[in-house]
Protein backbone atom coordinates (compact mmCIF):
# COMPACT_ATOMS: atom_id res chain seq x y z
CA UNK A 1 230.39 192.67 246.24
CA UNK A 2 232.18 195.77 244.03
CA UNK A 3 235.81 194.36 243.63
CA UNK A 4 238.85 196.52 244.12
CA UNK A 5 239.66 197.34 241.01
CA UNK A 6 236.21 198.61 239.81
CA UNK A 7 236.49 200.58 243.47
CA UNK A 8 239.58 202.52 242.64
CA UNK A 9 237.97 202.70 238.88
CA UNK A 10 234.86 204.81 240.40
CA UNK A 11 237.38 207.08 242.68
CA UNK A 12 239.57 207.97 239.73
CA UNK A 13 236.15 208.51 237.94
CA UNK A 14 235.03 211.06 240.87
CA UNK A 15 238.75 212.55 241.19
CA UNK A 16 238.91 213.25 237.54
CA UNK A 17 235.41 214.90 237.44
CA UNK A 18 236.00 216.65 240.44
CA UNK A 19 239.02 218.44 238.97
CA UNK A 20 238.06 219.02 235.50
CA UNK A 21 234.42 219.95 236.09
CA UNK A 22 234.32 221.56 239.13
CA UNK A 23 236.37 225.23 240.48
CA UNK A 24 237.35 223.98 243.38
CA UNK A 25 241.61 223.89 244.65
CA UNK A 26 243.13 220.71 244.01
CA UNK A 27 243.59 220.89 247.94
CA UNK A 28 239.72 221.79 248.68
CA UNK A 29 239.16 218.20 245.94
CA UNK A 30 241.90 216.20 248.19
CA UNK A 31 240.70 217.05 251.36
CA UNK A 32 236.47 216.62 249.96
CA UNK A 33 238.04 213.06 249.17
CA UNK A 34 239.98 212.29 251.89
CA UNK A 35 243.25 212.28 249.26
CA UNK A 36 246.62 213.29 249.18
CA UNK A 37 247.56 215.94 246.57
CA UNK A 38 249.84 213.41 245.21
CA UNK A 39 247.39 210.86 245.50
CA UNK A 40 244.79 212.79 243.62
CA UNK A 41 246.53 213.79 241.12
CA UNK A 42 247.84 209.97 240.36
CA UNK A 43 244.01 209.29 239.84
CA UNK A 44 243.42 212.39 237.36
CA UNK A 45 243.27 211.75 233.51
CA UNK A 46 244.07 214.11 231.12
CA UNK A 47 241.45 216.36 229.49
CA UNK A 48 240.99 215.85 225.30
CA UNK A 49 241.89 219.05 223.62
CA UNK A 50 239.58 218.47 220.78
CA UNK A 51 242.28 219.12 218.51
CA UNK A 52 244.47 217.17 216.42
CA UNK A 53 248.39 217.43 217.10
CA UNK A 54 250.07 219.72 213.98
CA UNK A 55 253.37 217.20 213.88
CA UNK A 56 251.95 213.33 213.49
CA UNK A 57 248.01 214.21 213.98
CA UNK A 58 247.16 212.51 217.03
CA UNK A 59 244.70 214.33 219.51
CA UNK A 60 246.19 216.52 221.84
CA UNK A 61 245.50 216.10 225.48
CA UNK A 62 245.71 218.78 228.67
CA UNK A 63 247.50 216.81 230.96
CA UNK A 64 246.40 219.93 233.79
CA UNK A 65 243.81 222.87 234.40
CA UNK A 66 247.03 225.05 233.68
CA UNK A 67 247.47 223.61 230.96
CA UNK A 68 243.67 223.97 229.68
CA UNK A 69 243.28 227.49 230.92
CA UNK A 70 246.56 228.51 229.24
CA UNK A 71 245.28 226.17 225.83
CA UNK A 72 248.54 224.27 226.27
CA UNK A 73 247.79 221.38 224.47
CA UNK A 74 250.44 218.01 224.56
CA UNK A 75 250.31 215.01 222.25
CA UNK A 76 251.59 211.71 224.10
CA UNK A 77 252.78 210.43 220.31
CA UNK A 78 255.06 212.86 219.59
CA UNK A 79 255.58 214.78 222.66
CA UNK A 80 254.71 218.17 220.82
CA UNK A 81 253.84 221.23 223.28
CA UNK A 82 251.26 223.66 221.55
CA UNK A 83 251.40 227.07 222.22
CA UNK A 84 254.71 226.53 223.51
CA UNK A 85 256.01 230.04 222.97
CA UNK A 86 258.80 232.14 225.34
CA UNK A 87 256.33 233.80 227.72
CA UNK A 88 253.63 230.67 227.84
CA UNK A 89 256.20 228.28 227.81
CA UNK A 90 255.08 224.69 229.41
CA UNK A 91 256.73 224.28 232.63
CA UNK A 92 258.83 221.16 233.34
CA UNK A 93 256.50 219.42 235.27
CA UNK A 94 253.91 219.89 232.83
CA UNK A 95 256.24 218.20 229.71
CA UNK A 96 257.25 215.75 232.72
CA UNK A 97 254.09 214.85 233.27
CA UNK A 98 253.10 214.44 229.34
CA UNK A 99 256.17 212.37 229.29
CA UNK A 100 255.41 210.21 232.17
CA UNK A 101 252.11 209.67 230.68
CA UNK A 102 254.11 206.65 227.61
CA UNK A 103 251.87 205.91 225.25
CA UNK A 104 248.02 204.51 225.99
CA UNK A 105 248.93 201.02 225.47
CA UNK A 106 251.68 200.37 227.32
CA UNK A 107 249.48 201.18 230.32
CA UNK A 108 247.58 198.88 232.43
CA UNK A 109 244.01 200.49 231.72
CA UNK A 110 243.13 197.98 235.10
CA UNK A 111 245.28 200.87 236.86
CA UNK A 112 242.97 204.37 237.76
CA UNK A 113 244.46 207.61 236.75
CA UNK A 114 246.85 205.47 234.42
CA UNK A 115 244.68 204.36 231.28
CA UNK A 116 245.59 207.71 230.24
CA UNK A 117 242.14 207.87 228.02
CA UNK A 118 241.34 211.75 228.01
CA UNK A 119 238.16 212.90 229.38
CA UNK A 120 235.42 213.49 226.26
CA UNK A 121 237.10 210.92 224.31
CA UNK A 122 237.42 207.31 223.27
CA UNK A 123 241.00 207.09 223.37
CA UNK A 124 243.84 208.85 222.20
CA UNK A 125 245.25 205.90 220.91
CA UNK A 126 246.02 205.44 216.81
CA UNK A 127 247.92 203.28 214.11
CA UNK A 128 251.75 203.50 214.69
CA UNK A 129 252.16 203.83 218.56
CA UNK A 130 255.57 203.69 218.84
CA UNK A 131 257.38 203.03 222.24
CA UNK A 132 260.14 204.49 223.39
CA UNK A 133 262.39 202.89 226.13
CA UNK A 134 262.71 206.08 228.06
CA UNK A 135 258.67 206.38 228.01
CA UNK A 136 258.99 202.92 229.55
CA UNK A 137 261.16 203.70 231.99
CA UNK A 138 259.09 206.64 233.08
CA UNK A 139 255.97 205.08 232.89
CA UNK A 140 257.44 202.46 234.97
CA UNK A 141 258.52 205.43 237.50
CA UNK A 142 254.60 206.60 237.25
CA UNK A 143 253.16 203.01 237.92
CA UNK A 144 255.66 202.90 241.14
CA UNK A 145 254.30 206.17 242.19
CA UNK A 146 250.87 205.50 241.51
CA UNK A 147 251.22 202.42 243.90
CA UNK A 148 252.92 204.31 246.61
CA UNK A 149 250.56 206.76 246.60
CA UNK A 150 247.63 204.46 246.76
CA UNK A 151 249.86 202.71 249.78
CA UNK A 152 249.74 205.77 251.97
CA UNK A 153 246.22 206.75 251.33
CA UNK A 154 244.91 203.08 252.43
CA UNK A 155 247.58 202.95 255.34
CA UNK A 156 246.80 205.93 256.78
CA UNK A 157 242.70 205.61 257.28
C-alpha cells in the first residue's frame, strides 16, 4: 500500500510536469487535477535556469512560466533578480515567491511542492547556505499555506 507521503510526492510530480511541460492555463491544469489554483501552485517546483547566479554563483531558478518566458531568472542564495530591468521588472509576487521559497535545506523535502529542487536539476543547494530569520519566518508562512491548501483540497472531495 503507496503511503501518503509518496502519494502527495507523485501529485506534486504530475502538477509540476503539467505546468512546466505542457501549454495548458494553470486553471485548465487545476481543474484536469481536481486542484485549487492555490493548491496547485503549492505543489509546483521551480524550473532550473541553467545558469549560474552573477552575485554568489548559485544556479538560478524560474520560480513561474512568467518568469521563464520573460528569462527572469531568481537565485534563492542571494535573492538576485536577473533581467530585472524598469520595463521587465519582476513583479512582487514573483520576488515574494523566490523569497518564500528559504533556502533548500531548511525545507522538509518529505513536503511536495516544498523541496524546492528545480526541475532538470539535482539541487540547487551549495557550500555556505546561509539562513536568514526572515526566510524562516516566510518559509514557515509557506509550510502553513501549503498545509491549508492541502486541507481544503482533501476536505472538499
Amino acid at each position: 500500500m503507496p503511503s501518503k507521503k509518496n502519494d502527495e510526492r507523485k501529485l506534486a510530480d504530475r502538477a509540476t510536469e503539467l505546468y512546466w511541460r505542457s501549454a495548458q492555463s494553470v486553471n485548465q491544469i487545476a481543474e484536469t487535477m481536481d486542484l485549487s489554483k492555490s493548491g496547485l501552485y503549492a505543489l509546483i517546483r521551480p524550473m532550473q535556469a541553467d545558469r549560474p547566479c552573477p552575485e554568489c554563483g548559485e544556479g538560478l531558478i524560474f520560480p513561474n512560466r512568467t518568469a521563464q518566458q520573460k528569462g527572469i531568472g531568481s537565485c534563492l542564495e542571494c535573492e538576485y533578480v536577473d533581467g530585472a530591468r524598469p520595463d521587465a521588472e519582476a513583479t512582487a509576487a514573483q520576488k515574494l515567491s523566490v523569497e518564500a521559497a528559504g533556502s533548500p535545506e531548511d525545507t522538509d523535502p518529505a513536503g511536495p511542492g516544498t523541496d524546492l529542487e528545480a526541475v532538470g536539476s539535482a539541487s540547487v543547494q551549495g557550500p555556505g547556505r546561509r539562513a536568514s530569520r526572515s526566510n524562516r519566518v516566510l518559509l514557515g508562512v509557506v509550510l502553513l499555506g501549503v498545509a491549508a491548501g492541502l486541507y481544503a483540497t482533501r476536505r472538499s472531495r
